[in-house]
PDB file of N, CA and C in Angstrom:
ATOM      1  N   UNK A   1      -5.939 -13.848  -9.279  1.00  0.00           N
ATOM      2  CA  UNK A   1      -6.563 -13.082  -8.209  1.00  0.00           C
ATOM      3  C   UNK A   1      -7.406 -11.984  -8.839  1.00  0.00           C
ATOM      4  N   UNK A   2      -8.749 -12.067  -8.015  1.00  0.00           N
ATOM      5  CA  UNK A   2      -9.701 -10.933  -8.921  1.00  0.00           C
ATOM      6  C   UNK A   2      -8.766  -9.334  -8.696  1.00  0.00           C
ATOM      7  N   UNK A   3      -8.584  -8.361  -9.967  1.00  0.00           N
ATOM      8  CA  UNK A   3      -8.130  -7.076  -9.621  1.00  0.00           C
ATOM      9  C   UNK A   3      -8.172  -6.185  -8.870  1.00  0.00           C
ATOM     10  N   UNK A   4      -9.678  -6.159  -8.393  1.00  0.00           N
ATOM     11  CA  UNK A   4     -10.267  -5.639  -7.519  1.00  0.00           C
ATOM     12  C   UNK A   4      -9.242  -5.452  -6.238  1.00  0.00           C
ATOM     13  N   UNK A   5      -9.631  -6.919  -5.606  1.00  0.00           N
ATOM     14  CA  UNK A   5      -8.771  -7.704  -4.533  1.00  0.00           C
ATOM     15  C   UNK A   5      -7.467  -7.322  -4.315  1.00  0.00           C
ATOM     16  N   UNK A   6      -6.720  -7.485  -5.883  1.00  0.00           N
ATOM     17  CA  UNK A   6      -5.160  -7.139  -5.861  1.00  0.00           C
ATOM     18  C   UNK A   6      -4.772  -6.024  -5.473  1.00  0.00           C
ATOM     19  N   UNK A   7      -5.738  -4.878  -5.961  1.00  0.00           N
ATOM     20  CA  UNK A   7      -5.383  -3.394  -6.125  1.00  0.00           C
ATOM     21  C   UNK A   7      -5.498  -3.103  -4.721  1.00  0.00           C
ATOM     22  N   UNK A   8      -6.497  -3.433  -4.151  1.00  0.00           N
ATOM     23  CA  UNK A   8      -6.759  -3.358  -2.469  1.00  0.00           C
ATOM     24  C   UNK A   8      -5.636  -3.645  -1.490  1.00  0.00           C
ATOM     25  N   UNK A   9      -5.381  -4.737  -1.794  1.00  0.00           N
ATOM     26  CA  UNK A   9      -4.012  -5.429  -1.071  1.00  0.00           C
ATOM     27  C   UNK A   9      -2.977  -5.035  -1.217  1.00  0.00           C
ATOM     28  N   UNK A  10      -2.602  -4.292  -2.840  1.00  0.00           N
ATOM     29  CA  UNK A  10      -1.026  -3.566  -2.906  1.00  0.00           C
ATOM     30  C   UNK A  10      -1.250  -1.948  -2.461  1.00  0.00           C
ATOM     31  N   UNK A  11      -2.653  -1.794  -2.237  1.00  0.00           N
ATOM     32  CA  UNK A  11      -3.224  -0.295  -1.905  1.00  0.00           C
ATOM     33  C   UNK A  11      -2.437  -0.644  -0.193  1.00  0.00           C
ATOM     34  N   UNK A  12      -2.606  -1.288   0.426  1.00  0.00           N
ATOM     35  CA  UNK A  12      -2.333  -1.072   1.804  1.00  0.00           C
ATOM     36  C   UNK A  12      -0.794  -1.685   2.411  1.00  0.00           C
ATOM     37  N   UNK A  13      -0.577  -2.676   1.140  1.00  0.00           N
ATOM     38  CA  UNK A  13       1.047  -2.770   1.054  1.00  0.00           C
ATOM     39  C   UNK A  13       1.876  -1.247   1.241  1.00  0.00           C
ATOM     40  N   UNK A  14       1.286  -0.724   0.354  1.00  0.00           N
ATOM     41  CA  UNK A  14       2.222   0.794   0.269  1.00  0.00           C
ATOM     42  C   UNK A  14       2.195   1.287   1.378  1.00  0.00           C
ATOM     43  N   UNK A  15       0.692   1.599   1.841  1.00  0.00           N
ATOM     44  CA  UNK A  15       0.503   2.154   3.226  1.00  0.00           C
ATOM     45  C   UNK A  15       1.662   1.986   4.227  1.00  0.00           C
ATOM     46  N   UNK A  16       1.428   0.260   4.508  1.00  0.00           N
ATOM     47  CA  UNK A  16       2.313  -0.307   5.660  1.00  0.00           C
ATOM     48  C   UNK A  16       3.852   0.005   5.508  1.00  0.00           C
ATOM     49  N   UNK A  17       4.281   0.144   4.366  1.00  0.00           N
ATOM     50  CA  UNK A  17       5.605  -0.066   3.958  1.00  0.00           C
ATOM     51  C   UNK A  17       5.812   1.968   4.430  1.00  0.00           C
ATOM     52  N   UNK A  18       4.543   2.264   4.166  1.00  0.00           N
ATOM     53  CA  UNK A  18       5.228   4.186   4.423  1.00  0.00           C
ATOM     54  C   UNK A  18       5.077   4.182   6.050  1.00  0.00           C
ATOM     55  N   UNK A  19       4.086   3.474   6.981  1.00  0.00           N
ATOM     56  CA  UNK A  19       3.699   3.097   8.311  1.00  0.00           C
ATOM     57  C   UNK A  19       5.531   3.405   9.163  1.00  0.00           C
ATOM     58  N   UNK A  20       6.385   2.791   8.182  1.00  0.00           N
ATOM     59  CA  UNK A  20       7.511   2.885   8.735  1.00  0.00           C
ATOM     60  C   UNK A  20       8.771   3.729   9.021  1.00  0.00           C
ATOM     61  N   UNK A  21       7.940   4.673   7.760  1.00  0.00           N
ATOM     62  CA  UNK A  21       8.628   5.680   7.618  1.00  0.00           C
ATOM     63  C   UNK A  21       8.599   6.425   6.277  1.00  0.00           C
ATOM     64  N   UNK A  22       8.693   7.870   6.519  1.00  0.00           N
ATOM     65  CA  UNK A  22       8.522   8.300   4.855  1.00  0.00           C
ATOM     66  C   UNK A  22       9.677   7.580   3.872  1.00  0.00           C
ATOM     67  N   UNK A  23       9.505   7.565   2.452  1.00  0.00           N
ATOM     68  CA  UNK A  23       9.697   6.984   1.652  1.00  0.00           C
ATOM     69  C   UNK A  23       9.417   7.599   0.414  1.00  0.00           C
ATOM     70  N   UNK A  24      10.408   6.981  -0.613  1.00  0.00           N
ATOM     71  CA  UNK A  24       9.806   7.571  -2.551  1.00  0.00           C
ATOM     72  C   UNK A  24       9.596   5.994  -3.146  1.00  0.00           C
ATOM     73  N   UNK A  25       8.896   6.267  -4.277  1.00  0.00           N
ATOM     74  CA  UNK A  25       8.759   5.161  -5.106  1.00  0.00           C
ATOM     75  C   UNK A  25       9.825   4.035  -5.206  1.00  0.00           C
ATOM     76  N   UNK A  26      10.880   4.315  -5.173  1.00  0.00           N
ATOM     77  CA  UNK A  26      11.929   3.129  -5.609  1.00  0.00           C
ATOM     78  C   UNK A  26      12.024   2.349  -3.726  1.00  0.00           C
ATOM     79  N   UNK A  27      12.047   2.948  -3.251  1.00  0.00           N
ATOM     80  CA  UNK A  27      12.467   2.402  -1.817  1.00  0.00           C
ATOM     81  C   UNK A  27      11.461   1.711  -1.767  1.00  0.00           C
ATOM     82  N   UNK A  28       9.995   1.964  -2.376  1.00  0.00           N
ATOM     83  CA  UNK A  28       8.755   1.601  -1.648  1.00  0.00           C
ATOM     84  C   UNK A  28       8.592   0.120  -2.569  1.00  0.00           C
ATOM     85  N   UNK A  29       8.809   0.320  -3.505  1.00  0.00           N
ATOM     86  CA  UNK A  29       8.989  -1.334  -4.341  1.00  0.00           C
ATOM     87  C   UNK A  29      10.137  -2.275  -3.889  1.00  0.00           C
ATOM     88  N   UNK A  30      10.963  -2.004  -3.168  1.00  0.00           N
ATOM     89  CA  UNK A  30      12.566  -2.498  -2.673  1.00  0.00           C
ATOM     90  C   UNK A  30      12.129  -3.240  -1.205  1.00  0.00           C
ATOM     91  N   UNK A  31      10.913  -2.071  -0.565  1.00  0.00           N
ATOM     92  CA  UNK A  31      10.209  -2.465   0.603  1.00  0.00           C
ATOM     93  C   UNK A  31       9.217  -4.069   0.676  1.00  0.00           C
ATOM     94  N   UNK A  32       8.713  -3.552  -0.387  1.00  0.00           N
ATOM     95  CA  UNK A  32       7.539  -4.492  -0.553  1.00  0.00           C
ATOM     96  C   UNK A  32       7.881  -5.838  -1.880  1.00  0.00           C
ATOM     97  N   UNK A  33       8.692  -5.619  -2.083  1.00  0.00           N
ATOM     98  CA  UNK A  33       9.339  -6.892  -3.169  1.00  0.00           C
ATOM     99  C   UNK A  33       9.665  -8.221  -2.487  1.00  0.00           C
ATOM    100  N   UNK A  34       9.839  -8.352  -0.966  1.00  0.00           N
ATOM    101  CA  UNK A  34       9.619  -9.899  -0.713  1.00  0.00           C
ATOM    102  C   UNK A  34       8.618 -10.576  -0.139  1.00  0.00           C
ATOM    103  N   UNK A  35       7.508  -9.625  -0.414  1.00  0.00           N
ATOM    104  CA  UNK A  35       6.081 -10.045  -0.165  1.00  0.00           C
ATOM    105  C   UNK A  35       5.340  -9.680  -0.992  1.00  0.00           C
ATOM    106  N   UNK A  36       5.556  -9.492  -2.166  1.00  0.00           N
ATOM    107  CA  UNK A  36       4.526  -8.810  -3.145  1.00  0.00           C
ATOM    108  C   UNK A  36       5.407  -8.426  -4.307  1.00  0.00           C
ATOM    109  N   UNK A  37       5.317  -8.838  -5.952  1.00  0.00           N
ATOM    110  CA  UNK A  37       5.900  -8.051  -6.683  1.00  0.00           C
ATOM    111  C   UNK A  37       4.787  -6.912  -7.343  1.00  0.00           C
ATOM    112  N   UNK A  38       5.668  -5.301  -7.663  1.00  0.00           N
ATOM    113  CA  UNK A  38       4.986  -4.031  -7.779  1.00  0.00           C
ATOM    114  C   UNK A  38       6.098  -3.948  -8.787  1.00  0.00           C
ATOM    115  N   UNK A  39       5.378  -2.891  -9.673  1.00  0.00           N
ATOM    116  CA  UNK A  39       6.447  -2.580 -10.520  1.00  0.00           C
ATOM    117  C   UNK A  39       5.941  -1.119 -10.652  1.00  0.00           C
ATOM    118  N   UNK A  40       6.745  -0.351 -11.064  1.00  0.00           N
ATOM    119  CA  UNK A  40       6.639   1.690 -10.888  1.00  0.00           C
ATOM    120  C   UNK A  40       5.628   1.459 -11.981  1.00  0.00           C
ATOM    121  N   UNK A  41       5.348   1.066 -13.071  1.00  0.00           N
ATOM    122  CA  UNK A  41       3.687   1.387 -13.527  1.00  0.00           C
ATOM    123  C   UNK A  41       3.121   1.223 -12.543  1.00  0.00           C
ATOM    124  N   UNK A  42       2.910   0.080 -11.716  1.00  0.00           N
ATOM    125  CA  UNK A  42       1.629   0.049 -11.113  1.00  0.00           C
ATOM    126  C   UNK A  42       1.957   0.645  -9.735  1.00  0.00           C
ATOM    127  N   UNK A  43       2.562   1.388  -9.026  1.00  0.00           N
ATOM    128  CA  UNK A  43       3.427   1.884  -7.985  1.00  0.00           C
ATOM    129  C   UNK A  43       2.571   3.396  -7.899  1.00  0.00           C
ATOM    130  N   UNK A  44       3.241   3.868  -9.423  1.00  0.00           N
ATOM    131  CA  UNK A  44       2.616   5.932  -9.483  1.00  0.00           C
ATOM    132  C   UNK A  44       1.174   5.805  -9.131  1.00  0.00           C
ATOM    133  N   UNK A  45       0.504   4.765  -9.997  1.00  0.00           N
ATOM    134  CA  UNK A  45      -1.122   5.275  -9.885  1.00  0.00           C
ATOM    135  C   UNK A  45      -1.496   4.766  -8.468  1.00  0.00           C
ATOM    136  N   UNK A  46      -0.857   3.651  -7.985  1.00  0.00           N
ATOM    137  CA  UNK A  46      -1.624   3.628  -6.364  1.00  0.00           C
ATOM    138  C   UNK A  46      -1.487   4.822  -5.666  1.00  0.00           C
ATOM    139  N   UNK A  47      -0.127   5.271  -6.006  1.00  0.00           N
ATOM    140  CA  UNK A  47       0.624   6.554  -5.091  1.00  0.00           C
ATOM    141  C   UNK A  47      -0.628   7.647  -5.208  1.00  0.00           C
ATOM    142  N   UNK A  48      -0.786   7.725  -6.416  1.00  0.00           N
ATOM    143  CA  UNK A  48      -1.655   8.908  -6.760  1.00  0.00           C
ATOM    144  C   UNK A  48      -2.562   8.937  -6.210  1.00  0.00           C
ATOM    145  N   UNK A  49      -3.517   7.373  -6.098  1.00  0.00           N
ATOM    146  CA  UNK A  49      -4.669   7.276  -6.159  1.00  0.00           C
ATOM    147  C   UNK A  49      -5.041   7.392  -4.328  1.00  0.00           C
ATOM    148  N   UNK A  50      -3.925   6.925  -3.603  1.00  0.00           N
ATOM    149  CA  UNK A  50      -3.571   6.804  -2.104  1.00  0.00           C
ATOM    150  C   UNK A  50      -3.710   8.763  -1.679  1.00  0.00           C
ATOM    151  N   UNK A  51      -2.891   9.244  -2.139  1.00  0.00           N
ATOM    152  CA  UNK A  51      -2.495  11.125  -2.449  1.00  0.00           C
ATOM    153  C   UNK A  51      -3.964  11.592  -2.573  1.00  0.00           C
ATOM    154  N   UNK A  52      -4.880  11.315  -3.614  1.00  0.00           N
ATOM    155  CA  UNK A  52      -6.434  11.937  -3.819  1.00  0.00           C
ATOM    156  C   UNK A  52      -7.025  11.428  -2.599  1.00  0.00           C
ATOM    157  N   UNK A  53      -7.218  10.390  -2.116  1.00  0.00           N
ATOM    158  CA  UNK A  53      -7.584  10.037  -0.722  1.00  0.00           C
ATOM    159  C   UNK A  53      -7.609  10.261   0.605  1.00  0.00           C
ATOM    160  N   UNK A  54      -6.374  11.206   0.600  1.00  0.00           N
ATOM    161  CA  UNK A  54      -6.121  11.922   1.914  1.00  0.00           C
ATOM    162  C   UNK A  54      -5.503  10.788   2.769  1.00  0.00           C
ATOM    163  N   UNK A  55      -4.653   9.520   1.961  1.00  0.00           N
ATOM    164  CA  UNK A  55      -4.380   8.432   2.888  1.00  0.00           C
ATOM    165  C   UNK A  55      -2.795   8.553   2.705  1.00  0.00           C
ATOM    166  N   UNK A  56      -2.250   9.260   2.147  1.00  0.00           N
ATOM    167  CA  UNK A  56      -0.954  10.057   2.403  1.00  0.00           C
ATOM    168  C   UNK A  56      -0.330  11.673   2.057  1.00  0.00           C
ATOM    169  N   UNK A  57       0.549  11.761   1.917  1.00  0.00           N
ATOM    170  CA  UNK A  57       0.664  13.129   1.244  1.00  0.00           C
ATOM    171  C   UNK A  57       2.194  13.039   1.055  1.00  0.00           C
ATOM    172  N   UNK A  58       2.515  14.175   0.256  1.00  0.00           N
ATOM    173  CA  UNK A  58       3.749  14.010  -0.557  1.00  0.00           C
ATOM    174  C   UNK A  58       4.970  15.509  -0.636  1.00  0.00           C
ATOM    175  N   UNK A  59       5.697  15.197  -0.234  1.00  0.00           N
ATOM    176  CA  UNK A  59       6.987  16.404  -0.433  1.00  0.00           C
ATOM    177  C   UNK A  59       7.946  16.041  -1.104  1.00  0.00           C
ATOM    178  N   UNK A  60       8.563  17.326  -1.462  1.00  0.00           N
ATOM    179  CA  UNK A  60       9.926  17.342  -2.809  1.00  0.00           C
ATOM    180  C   UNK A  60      11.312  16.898  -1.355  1.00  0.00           C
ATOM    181  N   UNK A  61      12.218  16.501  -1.680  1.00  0.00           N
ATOM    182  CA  UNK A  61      13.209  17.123  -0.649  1.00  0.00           C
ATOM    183  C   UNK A  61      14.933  16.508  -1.832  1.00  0.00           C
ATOM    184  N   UNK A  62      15.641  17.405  -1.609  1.00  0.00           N
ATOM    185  CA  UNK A  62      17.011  17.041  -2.463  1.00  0.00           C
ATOM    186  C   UNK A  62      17.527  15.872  -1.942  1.00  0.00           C
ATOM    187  N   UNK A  63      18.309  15.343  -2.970  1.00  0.00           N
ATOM    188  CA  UNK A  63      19.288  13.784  -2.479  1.00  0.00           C
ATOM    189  C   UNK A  63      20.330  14.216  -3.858  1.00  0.00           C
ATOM    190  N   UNK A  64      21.371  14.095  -3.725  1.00  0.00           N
ATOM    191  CA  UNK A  64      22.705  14.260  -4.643  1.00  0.00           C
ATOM    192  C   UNK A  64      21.924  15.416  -5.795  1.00  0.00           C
ATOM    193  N   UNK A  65      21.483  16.490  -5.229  1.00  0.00           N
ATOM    194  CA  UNK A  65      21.525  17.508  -5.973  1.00  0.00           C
ATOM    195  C   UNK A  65      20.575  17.639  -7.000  1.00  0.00           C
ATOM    196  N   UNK A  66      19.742  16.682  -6.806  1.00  0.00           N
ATOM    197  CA  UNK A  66      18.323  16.624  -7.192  1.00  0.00           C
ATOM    198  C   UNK A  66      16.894  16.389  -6.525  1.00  0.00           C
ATOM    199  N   UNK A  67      16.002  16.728  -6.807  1.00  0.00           N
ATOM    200  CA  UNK A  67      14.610  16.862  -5.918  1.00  0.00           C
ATOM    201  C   UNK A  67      13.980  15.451  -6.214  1.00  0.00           C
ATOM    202  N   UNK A  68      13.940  14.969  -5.216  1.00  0.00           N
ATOM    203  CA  UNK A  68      12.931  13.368  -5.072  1.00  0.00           C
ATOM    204  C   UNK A  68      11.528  13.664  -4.022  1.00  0.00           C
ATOM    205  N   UNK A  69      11.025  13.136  -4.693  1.00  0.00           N
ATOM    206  CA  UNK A  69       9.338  12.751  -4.284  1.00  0.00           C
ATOM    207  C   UNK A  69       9.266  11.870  -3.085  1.00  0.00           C
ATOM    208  N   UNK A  70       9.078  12.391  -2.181  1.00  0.00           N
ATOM    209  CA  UNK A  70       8.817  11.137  -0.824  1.00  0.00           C
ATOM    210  C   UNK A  70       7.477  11.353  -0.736  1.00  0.00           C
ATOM    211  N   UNK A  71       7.011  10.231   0.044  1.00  0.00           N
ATOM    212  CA  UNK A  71       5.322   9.831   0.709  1.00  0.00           C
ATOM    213  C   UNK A  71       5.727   9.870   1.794  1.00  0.00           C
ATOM    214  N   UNK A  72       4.578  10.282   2.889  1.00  0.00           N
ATOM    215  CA  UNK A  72       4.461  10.213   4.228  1.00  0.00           C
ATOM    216  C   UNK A  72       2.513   9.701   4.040  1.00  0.00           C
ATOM    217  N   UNK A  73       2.531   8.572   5.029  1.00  0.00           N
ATOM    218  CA  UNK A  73       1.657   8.214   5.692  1.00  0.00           C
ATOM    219  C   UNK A  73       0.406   8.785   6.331  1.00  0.00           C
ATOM    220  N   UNK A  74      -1.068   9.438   6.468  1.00  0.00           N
ATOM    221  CA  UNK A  74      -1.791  10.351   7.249  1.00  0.00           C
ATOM    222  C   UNK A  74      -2.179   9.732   8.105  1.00  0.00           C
ATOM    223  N   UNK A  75      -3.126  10.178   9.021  1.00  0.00           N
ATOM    224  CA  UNK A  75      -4.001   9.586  10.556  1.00  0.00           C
ATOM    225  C   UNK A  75      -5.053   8.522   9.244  1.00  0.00           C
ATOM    226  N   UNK A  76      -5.244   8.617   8.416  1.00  0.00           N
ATOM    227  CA  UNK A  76      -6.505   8.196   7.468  1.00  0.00           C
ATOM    228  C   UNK A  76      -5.782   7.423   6.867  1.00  0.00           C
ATOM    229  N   UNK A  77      -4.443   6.838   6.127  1.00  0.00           N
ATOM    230  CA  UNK A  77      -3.968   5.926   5.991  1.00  0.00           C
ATOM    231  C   UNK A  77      -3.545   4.720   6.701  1.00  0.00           C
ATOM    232  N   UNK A  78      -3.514   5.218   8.300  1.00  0.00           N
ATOM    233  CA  UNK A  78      -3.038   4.473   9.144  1.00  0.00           C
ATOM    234  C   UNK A  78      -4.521   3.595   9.236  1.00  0.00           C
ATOM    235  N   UNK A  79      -5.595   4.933   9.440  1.00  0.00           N
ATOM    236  CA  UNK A  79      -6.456   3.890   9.744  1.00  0.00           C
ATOM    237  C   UNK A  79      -7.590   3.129   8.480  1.00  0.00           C
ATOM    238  N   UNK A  80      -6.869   3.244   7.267  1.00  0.00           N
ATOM    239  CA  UNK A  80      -7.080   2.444   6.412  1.00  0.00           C
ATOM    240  C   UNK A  80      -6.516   1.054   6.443  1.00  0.00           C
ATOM    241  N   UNK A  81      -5.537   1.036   7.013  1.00  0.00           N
ATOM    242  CA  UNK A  81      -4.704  -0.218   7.155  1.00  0.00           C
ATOM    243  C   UNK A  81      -5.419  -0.733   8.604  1.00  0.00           C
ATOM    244  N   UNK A  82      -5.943  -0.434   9.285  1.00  0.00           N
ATOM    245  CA  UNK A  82      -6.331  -1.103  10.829  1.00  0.00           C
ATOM    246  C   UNK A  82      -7.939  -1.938   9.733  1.00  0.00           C
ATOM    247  N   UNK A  83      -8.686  -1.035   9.165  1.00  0.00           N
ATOM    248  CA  UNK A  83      -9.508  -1.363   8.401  1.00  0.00           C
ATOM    249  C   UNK A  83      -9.674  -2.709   7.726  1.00  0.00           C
ATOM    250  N   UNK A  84      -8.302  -2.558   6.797  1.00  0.00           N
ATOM    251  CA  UNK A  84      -8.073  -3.642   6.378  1.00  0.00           C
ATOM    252  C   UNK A  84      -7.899  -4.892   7.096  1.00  0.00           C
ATOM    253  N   UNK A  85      -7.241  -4.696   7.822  1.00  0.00           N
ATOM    254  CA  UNK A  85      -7.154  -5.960   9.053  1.00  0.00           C
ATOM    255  C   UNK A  85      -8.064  -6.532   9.731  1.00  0.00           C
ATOM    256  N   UNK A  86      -9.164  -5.493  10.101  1.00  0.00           N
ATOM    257  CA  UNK A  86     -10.367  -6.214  10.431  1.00  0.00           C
ATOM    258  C   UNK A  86     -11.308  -6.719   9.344  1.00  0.00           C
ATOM    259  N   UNK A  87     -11.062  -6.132   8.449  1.00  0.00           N
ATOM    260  CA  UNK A  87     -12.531  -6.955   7.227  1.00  0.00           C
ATOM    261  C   UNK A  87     -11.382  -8.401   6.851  1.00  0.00           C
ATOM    262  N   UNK A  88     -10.033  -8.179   6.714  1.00  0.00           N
ATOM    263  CA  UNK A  88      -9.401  -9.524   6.663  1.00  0.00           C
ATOM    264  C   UNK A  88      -9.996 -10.795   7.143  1.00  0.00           C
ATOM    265  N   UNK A  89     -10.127 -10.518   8.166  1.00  0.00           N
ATOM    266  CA  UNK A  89     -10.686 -11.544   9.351  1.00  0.00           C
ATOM    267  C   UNK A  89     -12.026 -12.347   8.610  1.00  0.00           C
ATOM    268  N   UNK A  90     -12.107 -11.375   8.186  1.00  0.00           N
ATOM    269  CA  UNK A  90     -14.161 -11.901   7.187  1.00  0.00           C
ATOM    270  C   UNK A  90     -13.728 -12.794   6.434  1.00  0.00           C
ATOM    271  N   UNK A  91     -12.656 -11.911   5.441  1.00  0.00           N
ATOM    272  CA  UNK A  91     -11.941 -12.760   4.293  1.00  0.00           C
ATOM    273  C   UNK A  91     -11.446 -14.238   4.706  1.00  0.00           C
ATOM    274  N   UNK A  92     -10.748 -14.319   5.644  1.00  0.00           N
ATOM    275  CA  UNK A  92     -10.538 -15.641   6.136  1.00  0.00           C
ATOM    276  C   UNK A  92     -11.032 -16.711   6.513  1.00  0.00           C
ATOM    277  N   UNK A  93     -12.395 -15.939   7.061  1.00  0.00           N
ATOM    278  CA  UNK A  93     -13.579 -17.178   6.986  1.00  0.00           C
ATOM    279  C   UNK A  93     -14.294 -17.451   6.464  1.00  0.00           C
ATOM    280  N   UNK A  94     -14.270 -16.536   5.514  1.00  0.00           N
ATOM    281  CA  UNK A  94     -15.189 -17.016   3.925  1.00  0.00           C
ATOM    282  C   UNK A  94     -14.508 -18.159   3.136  1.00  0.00           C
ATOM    283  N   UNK A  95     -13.054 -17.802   3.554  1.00  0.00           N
ATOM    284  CA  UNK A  95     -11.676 -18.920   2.775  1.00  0.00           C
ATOM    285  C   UNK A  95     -11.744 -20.095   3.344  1.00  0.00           C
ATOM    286  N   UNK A  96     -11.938 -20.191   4.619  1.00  0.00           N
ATOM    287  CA  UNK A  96     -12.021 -21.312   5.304  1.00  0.00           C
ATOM    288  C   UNK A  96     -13.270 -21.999   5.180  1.00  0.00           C
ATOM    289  N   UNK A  97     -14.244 -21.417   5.093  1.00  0.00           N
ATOM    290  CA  UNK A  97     -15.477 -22.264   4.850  1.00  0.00           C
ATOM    291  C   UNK A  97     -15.486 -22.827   3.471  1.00  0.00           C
ATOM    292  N   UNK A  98     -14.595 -21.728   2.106  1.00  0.00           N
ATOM    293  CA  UNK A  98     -14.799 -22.526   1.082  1.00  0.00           C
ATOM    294  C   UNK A  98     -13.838 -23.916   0.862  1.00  0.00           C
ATOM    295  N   UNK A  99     -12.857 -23.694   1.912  1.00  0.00           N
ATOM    296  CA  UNK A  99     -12.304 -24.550   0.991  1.00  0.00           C
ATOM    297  C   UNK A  99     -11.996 -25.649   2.334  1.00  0.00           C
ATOM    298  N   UNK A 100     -13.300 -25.751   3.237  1.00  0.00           N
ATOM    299  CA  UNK A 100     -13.638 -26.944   3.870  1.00  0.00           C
ATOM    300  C   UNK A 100     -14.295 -28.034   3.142  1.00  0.00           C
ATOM    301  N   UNK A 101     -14.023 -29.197   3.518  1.00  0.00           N
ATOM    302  CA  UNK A 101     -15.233 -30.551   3.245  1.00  0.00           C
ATOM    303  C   UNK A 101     -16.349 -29.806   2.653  1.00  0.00           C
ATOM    304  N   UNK A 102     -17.020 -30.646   1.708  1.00  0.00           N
ATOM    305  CA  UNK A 102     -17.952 -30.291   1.314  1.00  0.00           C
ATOM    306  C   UNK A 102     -19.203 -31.642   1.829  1.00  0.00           C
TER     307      UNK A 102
END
């Protein structure tokens, strides 16, 4: 799969998977692991890269006496993901035409 493509698609994986509720890195690969494998290399830099975007944002909060990193979702992530869904639609009929009769 071209990278491009991939990075796009696990870019809005994350999205959907925070869509449900805030979340940290480990939950968010646990989320998305039976539709997609992610691994925390490639997990931080989407996070990050999602965070510079204004397509989520991020707070500390304690769990057993230590501070964890959660994501929450913005109005601009949500509607990055509606986005995606409609240019999908393109994607599908570009797929379908290629890989009709010739």
């Amino acid at each position: 799969m071209d990278i491009q493509l991939r990075r796009g698609i696990l870019e809005v994986c994350v999205l959907k998977a925070l869509s449900r509720g805030d979340s940290y890195g480990y939950q968010i690969i646990k989320d998305i692991s039976p539709y997609v494998q992610m691994s925390e290399s490639t997990l931080y830099p989407i996070l990050k890269r999602l965070e510079a975007a204004g397509a989520l944002t991020s707070f500390s909060r304690e769990h057993n006496g230590r501070l964890r990193k959660y994501y929450a979702i913005t109005g601009s992530g949500r509607n990055r993901i509606d986005a995606f869904l409609q240019e999908w639609e393109d994607v599908k009929r570009a797929y379908d035409f290629i890989k009709g009769d010739m």
